[in-house]
PDB file of N, CA and C in Angstrom:
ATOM      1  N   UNK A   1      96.083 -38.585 -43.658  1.00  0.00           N
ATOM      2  CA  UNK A   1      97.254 -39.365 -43.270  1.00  0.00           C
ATOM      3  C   UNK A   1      96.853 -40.360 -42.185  1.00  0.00           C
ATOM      4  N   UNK A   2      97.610 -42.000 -42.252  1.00  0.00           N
ATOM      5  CA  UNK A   2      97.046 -42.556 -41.519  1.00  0.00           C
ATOM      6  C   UNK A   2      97.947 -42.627 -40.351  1.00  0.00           C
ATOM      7  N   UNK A   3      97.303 -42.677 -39.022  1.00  0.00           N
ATOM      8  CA  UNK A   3      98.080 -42.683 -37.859  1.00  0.00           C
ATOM      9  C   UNK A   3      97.907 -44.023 -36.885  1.00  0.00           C
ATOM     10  N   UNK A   4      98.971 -44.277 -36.381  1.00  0.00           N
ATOM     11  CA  UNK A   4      98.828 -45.201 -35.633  1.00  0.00           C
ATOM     12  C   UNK A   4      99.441 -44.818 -34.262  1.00  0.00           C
ATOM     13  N   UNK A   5      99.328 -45.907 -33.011  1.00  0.00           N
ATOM     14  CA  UNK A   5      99.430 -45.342 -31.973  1.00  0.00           C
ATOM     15  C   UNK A   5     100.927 -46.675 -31.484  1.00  0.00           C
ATOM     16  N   UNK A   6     101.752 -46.140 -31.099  1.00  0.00           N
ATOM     17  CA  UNK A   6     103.089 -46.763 -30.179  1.00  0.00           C
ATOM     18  C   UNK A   6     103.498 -46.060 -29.275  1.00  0.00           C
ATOM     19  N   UNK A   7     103.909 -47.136 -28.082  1.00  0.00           N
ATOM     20  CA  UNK A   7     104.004 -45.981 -26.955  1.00  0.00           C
ATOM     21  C   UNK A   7     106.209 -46.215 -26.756  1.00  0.00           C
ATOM     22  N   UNK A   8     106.697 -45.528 -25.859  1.00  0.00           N
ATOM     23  CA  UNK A   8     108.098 -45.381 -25.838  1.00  0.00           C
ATOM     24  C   UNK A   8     107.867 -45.689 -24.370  1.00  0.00           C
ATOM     25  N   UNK A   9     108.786 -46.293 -23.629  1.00  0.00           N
ATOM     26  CA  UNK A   9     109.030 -46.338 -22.396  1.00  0.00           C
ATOM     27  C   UNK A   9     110.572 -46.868 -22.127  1.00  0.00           C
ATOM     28  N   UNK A  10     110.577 -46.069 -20.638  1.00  0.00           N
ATOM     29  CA  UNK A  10     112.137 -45.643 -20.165  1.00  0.00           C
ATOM     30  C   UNK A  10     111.820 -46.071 -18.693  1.00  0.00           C
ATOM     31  N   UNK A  11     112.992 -46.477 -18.120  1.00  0.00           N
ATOM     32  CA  UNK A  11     112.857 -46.561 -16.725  1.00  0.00           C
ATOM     33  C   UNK A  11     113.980 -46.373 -16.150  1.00  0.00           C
ATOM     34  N   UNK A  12     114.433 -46.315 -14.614  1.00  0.00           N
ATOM     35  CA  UNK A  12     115.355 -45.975 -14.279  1.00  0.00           C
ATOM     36  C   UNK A  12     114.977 -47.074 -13.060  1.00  0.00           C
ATOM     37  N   UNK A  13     115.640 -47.091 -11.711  1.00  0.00           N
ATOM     38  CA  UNK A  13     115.554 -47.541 -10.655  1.00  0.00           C
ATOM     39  C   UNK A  13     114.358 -47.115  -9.628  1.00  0.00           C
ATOM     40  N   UNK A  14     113.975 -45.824  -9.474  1.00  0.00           N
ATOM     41  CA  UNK A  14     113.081 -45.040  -8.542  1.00  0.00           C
ATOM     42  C   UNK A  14     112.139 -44.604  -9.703  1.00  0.00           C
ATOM     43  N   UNK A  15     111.845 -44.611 -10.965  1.00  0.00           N
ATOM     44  CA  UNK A  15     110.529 -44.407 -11.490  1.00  0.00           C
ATOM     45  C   UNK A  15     110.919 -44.587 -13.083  1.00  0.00           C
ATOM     46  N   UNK A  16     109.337 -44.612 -13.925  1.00  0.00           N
ATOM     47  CA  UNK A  16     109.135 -45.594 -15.087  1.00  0.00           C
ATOM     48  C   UNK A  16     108.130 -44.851 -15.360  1.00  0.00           C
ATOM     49  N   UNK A  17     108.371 -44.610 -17.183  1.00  0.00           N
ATOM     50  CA  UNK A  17     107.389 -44.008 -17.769  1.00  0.00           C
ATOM     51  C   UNK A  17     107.340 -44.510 -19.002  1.00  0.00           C
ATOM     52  N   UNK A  18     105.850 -45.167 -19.665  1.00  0.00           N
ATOM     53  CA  UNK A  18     105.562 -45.502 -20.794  1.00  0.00           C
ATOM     54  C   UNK A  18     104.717 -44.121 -21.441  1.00  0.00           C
ATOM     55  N   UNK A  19     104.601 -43.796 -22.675  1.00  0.00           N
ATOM     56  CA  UNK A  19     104.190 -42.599 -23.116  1.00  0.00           C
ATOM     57  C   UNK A  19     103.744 -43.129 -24.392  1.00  0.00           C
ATOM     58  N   UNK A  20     102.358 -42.821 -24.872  1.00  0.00           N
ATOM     59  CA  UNK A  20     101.586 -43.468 -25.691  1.00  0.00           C
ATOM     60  C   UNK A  20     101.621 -42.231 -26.777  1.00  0.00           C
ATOM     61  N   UNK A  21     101.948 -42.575 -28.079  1.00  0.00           N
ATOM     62  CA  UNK A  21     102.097 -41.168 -29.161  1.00  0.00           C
ATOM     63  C   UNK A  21     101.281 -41.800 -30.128  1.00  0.00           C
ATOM     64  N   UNK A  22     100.685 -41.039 -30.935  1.00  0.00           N
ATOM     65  CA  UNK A  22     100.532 -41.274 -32.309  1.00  0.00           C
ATOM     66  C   UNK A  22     101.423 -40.615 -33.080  1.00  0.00           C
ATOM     67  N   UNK A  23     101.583 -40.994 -34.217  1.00  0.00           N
ATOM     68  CA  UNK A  23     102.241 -41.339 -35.092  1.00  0.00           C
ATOM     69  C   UNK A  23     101.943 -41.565 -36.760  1.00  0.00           C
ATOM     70  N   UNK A  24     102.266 -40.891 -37.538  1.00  0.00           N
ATOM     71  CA  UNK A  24     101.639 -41.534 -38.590  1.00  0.00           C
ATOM     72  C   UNK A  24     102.451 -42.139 -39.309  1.00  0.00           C
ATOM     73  N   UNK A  25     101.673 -43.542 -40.382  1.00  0.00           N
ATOM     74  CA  UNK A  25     102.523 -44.380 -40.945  1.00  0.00           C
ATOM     75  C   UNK A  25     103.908 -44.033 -41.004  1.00  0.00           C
ATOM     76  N   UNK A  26     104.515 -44.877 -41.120  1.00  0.00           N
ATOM     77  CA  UNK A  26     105.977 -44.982 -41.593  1.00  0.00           C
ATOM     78  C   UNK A  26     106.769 -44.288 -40.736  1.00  0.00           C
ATOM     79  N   UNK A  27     106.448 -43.613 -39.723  1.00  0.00           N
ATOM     80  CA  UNK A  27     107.637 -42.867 -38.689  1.00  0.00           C
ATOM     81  C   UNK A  27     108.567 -44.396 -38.168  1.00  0.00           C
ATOM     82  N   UNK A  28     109.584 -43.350 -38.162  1.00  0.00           N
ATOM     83  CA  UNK A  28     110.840 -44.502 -37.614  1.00  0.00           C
ATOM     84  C   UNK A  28     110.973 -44.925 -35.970  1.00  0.00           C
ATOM     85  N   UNK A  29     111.649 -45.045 -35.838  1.00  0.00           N
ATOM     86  CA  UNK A  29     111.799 -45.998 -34.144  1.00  0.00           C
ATOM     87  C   UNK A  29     112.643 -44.109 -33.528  1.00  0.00           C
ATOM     88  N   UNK A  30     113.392 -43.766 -33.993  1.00  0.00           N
ATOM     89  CA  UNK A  30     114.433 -42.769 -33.619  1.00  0.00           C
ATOM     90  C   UNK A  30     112.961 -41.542 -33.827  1.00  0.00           C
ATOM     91  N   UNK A  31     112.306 -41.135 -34.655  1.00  0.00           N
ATOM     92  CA  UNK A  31     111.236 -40.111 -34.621  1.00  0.00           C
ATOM     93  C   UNK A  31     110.239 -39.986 -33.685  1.00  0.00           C
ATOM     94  N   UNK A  32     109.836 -41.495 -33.350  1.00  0.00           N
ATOM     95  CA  UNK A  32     108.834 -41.750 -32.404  1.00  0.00           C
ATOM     96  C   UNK A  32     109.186 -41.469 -30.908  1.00  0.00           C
ATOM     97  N   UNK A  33     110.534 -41.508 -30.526  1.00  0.00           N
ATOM     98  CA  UNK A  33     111.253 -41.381 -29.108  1.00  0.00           C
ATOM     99  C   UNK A  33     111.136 -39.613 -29.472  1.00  0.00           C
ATOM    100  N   UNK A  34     111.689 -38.949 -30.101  1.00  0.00           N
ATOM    101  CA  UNK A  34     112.011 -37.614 -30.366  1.00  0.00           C
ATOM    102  C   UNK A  34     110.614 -36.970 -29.908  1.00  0.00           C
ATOM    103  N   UNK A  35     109.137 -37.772 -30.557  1.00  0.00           N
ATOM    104  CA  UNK A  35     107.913 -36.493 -30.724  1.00  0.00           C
ATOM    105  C   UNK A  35     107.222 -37.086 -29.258  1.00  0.00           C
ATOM    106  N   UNK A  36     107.930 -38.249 -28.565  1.00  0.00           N
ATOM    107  CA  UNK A  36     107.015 -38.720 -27.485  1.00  0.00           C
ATOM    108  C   UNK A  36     107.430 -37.503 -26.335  1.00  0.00           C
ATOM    109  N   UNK A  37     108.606 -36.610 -27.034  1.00  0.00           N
ATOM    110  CA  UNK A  37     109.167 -36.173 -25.350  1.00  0.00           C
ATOM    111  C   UNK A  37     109.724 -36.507 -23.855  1.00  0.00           C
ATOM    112  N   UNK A  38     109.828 -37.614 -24.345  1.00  0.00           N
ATOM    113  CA  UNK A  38     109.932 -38.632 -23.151  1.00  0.00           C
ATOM    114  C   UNK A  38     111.668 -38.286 -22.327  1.00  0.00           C
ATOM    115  N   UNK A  39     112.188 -37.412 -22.966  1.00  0.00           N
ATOM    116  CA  UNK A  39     113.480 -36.690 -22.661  1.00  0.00           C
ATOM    117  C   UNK A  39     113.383 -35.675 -21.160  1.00  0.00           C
ATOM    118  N   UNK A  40     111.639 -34.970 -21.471  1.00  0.00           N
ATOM    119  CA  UNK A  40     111.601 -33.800 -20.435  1.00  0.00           C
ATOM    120  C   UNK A  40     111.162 -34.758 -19.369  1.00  0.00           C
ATOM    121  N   UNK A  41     110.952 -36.126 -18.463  1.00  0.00           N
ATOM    122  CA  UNK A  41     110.863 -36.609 -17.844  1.00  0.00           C
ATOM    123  C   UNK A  41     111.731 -37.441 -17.096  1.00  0.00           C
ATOM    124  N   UNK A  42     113.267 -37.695 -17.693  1.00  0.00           N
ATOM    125  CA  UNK A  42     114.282 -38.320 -17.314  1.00  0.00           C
ATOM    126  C   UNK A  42     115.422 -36.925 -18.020  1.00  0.00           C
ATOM    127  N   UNK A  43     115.683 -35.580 -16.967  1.00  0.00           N
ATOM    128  CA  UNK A  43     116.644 -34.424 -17.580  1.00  0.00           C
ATOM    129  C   UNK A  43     117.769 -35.266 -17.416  1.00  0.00           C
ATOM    130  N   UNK A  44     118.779 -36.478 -17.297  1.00  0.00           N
ATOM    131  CA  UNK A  44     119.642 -37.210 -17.161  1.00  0.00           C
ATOM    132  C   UNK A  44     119.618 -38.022 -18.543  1.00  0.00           C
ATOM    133  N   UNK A  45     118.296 -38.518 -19.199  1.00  0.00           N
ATOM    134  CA  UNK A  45     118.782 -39.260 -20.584  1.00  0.00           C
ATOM    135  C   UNK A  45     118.896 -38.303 -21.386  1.00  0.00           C
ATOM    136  N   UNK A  46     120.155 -38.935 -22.163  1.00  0.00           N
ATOM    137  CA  UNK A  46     120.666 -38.172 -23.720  1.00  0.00           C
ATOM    138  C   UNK A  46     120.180 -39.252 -24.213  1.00  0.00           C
ATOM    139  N   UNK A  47     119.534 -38.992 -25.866  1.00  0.00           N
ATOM    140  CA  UNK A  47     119.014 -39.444 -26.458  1.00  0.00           C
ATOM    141  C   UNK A  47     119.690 -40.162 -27.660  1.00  0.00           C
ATOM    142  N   UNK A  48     120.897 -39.170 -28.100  1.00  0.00           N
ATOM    143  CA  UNK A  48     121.644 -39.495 -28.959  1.00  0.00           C
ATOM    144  C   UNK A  48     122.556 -40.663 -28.577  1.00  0.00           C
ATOM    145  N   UNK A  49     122.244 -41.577 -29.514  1.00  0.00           N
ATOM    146  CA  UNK A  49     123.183 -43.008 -28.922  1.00  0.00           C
ATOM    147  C   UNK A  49     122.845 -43.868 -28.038  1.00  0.00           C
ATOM    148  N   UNK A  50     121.751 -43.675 -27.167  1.00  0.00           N
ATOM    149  CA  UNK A  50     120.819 -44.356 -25.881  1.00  0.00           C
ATOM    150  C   UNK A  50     120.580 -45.676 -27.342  1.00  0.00           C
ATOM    151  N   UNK A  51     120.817 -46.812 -26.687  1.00  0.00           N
ATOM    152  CA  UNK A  51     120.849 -48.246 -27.692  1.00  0.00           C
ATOM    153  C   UNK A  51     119.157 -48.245 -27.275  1.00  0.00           C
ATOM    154  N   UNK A  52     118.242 -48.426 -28.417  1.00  0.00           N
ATOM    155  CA  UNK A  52     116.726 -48.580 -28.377  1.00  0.00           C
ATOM    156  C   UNK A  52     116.444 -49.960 -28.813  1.00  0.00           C
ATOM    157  N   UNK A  53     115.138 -50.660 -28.476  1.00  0.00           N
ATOM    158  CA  UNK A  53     114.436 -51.686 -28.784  1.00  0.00           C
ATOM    159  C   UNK A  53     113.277 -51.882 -29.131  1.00  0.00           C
ATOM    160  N   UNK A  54     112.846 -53.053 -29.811  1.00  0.00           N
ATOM    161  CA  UNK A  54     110.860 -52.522 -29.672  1.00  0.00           C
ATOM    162  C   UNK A  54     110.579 -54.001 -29.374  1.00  0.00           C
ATOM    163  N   UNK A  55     110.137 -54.009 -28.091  1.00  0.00           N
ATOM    164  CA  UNK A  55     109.634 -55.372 -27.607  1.00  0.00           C
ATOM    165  C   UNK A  55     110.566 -56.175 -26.923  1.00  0.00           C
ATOM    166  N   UNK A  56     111.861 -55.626 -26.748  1.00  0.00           N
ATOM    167  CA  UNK A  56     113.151 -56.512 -26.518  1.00  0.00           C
ATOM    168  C   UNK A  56     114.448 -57.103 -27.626  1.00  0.00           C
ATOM    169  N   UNK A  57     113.653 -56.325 -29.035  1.00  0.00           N
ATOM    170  CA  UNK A  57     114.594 -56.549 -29.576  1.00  0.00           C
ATOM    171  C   UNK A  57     115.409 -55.620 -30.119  1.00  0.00           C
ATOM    172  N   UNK A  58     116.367 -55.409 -29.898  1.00  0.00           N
ATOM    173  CA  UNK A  58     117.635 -54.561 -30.112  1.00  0.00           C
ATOM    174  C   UNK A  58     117.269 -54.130 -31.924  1.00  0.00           C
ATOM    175  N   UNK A  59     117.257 -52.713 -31.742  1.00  0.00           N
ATOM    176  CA  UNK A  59     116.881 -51.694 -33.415  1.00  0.00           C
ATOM    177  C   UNK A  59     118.649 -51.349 -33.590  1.00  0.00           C
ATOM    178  N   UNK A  60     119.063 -51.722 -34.526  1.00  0.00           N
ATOM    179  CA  UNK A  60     120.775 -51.519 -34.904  1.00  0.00           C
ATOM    180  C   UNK A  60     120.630 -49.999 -35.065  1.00  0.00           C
ATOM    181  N   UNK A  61     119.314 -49.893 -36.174  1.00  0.00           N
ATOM    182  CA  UNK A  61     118.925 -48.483 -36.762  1.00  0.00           C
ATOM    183  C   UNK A  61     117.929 -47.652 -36.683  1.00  0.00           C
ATOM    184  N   UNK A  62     117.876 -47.549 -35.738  1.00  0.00           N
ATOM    185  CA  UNK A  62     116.475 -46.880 -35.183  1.00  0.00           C
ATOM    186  C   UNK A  62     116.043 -45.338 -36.149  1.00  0.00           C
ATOM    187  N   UNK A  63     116.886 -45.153 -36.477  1.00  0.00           N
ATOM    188  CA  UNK A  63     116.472 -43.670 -37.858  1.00  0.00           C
ATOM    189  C   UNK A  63     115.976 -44.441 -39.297  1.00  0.00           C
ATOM    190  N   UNK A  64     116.391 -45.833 -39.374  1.00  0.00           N
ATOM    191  CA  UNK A  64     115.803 -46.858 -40.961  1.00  0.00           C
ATOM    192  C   UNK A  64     114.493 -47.217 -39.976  1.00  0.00           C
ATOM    193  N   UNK A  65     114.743 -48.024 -39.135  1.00  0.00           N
ATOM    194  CA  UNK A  65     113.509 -49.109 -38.504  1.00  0.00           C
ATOM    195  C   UNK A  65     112.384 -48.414 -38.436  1.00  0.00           C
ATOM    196  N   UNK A  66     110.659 -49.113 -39.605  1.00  0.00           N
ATOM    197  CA  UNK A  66     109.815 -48.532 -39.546  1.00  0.00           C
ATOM    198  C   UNK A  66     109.005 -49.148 -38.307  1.00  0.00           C
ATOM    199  N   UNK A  67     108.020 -47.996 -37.380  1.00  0.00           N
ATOM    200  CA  UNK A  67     107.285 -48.812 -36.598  1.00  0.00           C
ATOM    201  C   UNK A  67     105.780 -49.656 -36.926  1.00  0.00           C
ATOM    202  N   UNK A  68     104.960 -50.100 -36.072  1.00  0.00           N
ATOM    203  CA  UNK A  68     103.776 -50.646 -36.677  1.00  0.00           C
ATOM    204  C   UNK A  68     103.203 -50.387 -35.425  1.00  0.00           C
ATOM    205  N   UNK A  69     101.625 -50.667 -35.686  1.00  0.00           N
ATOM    206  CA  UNK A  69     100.275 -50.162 -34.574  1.00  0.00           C
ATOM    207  C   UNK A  69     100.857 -50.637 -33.483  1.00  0.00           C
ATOM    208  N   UNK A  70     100.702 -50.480 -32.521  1.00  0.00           N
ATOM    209  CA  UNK A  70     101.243 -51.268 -31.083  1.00  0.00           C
ATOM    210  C   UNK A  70     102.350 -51.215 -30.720  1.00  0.00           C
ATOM    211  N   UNK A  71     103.616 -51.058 -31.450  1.00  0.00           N
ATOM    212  CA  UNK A  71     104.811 -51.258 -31.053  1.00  0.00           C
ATOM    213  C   UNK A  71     104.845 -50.238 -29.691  1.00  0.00           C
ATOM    214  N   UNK A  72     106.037 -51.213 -29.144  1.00  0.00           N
ATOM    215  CA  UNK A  72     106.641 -50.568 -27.387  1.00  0.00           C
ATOM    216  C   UNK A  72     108.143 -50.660 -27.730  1.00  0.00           C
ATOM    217  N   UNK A  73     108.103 -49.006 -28.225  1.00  0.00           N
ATOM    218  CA  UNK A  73     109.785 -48.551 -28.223  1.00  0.00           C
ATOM    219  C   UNK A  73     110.285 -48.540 -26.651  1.00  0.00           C
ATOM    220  N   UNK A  74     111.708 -49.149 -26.403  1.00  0.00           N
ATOM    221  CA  UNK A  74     112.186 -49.279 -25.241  1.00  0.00           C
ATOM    222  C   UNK A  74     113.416 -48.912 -25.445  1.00  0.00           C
ATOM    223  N   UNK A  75     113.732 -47.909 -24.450  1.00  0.00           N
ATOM    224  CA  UNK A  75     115.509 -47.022 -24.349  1.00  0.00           C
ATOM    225  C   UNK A  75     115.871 -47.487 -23.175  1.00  0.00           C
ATOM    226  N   UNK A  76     116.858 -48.424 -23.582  1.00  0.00           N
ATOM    227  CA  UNK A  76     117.876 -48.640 -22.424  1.00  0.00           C
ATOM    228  C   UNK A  76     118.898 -48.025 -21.998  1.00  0.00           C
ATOM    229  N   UNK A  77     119.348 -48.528 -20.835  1.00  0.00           N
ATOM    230  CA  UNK A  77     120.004 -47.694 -19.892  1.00  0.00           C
ATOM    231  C   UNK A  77     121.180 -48.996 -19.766  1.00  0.00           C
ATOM    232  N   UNK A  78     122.322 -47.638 -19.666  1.00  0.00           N
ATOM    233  CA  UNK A  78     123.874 -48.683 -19.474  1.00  0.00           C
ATOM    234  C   UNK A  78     123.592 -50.011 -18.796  1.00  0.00           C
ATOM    235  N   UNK A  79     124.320 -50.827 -18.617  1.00  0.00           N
ATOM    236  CA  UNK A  79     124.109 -51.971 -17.319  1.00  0.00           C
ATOM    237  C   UNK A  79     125.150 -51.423 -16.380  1.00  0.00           C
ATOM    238  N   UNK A  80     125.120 -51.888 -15.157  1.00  0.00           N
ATOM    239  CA  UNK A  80     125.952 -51.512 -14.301  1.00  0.00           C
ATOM    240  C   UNK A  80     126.671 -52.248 -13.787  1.00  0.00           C
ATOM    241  N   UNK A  81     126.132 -53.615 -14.165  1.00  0.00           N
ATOM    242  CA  UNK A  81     127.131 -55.432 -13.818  1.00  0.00           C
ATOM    243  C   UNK A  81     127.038 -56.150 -15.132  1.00  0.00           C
ATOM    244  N   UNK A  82     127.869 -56.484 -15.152  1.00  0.00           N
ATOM    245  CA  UNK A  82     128.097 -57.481 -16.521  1.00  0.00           C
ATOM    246  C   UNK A  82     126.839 -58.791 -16.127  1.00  0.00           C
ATOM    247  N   UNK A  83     125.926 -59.316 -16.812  1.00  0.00           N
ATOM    248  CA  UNK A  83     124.980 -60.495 -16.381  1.00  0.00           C
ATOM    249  C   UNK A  83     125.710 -61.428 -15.750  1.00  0.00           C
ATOM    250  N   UNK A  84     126.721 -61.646 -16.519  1.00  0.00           N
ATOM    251  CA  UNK A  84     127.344 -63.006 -16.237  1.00  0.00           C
ATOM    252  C   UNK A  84     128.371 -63.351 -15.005  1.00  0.00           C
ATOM    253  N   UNK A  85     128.785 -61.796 -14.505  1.00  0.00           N
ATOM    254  CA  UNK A  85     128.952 -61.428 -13.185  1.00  0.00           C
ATOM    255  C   UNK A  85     128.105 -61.510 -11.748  1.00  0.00           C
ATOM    256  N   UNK A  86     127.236 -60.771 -12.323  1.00  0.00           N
ATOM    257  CA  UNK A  86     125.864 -61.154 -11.521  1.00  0.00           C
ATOM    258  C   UNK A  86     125.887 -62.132 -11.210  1.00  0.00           C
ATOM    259  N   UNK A  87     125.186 -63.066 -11.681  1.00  0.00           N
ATOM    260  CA  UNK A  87     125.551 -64.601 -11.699  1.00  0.00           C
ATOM    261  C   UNK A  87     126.418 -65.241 -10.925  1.00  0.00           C
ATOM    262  N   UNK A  88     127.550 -64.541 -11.088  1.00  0.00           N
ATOM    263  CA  UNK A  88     128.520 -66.031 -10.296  1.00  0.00           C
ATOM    264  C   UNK A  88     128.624 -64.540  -9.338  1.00  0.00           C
ATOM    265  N   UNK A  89     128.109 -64.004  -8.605  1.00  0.00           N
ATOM    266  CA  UNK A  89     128.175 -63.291  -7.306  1.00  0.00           C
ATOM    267  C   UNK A  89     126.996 -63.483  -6.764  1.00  0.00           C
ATOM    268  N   UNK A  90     125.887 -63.536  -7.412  1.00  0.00           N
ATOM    269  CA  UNK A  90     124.926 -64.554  -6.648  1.00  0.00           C
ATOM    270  C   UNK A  90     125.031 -65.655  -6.505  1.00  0.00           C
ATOM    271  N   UNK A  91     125.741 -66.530  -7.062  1.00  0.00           N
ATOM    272  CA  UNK A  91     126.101 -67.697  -6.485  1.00  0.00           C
ATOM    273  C   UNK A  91     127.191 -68.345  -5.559  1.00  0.00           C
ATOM    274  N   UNK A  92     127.799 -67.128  -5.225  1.00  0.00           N
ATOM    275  CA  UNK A  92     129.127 -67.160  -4.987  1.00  0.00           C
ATOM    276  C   UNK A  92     128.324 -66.750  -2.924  1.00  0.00           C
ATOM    277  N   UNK A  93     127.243 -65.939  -3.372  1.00  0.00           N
ATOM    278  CA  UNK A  93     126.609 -65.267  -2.015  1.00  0.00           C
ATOM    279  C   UNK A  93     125.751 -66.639  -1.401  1.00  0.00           C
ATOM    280  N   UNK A  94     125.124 -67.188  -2.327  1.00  0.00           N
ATOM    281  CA  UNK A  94     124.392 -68.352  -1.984  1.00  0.00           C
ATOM    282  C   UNK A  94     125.161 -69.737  -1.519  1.00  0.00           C
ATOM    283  N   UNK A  95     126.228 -69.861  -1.780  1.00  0.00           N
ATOM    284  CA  UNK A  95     127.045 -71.163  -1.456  1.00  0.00           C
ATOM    285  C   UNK A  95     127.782 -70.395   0.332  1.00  0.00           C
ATOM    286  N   UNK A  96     127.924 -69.050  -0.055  1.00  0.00           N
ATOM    287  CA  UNK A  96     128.628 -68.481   1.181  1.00  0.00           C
ATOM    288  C   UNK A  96     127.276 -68.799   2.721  1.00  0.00           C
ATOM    289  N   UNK A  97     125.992 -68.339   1.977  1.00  0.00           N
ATOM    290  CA  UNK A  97     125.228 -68.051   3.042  1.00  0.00           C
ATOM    291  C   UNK A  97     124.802 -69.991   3.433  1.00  0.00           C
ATOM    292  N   UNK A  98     124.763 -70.684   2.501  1.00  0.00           N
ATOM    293  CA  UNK A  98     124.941 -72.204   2.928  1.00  0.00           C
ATOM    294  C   UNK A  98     125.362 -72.766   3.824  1.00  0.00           C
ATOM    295  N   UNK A  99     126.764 -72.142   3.602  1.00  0.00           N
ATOM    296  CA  UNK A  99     128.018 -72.932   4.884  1.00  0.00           C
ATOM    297  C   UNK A  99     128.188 -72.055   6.127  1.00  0.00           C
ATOM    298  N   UNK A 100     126.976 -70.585   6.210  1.00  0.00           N
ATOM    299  CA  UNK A 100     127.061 -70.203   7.598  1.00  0.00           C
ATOM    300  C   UNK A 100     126.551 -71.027   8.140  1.00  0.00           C
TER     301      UNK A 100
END
């Protein structure tokens, strides 16, 4: 059986872990997170439903999506500010700190 190697990585605020698995052909995006273990290192992520990516791009179906040599499965984490919030509160901080 042929195997290839993709790693999964997770991060949080205070620490970050990429985890390098093999794999053989045809494992999915959802199998590859499951055999990396990458669960017993963050006891706070649930796995089920955590929205995944590979490279930045958003997997709809991570149990269909096949992987390939290299891929970097990525499990994101809620946001906690809307971007576009962000944004106009950093700018909102920057026009404030101007006119001190």
């Amino acid at each position: 059986m042929e195997m290839i190697k993709v790693e999964v990585a997770y991060a949080i605020p205070e620490k970050q872990r990429i985890i390098e698995v093999d794999v053989p052909v045809g494992t999915t995006v959802a199998e590859a997170v499951r055999q990396s273990g990458i669960e017993r290192e963050f006891p706070d992520l649930v796995l089920d439903g955590v929205p995944v990516g590979v490279f930045g791009r958003k997997i709809p179906k991570p149990e269909t999506e096949e992987l390939h040599a290299g891929d970097r499965v990525e499990l994101y984490r809620p946001l906690l500010i809307d971007p576009k919030q962000a944004r106009l509160n950093r700018a909102a901080k920057a026009k404030q700190d101007a006119e001190s």
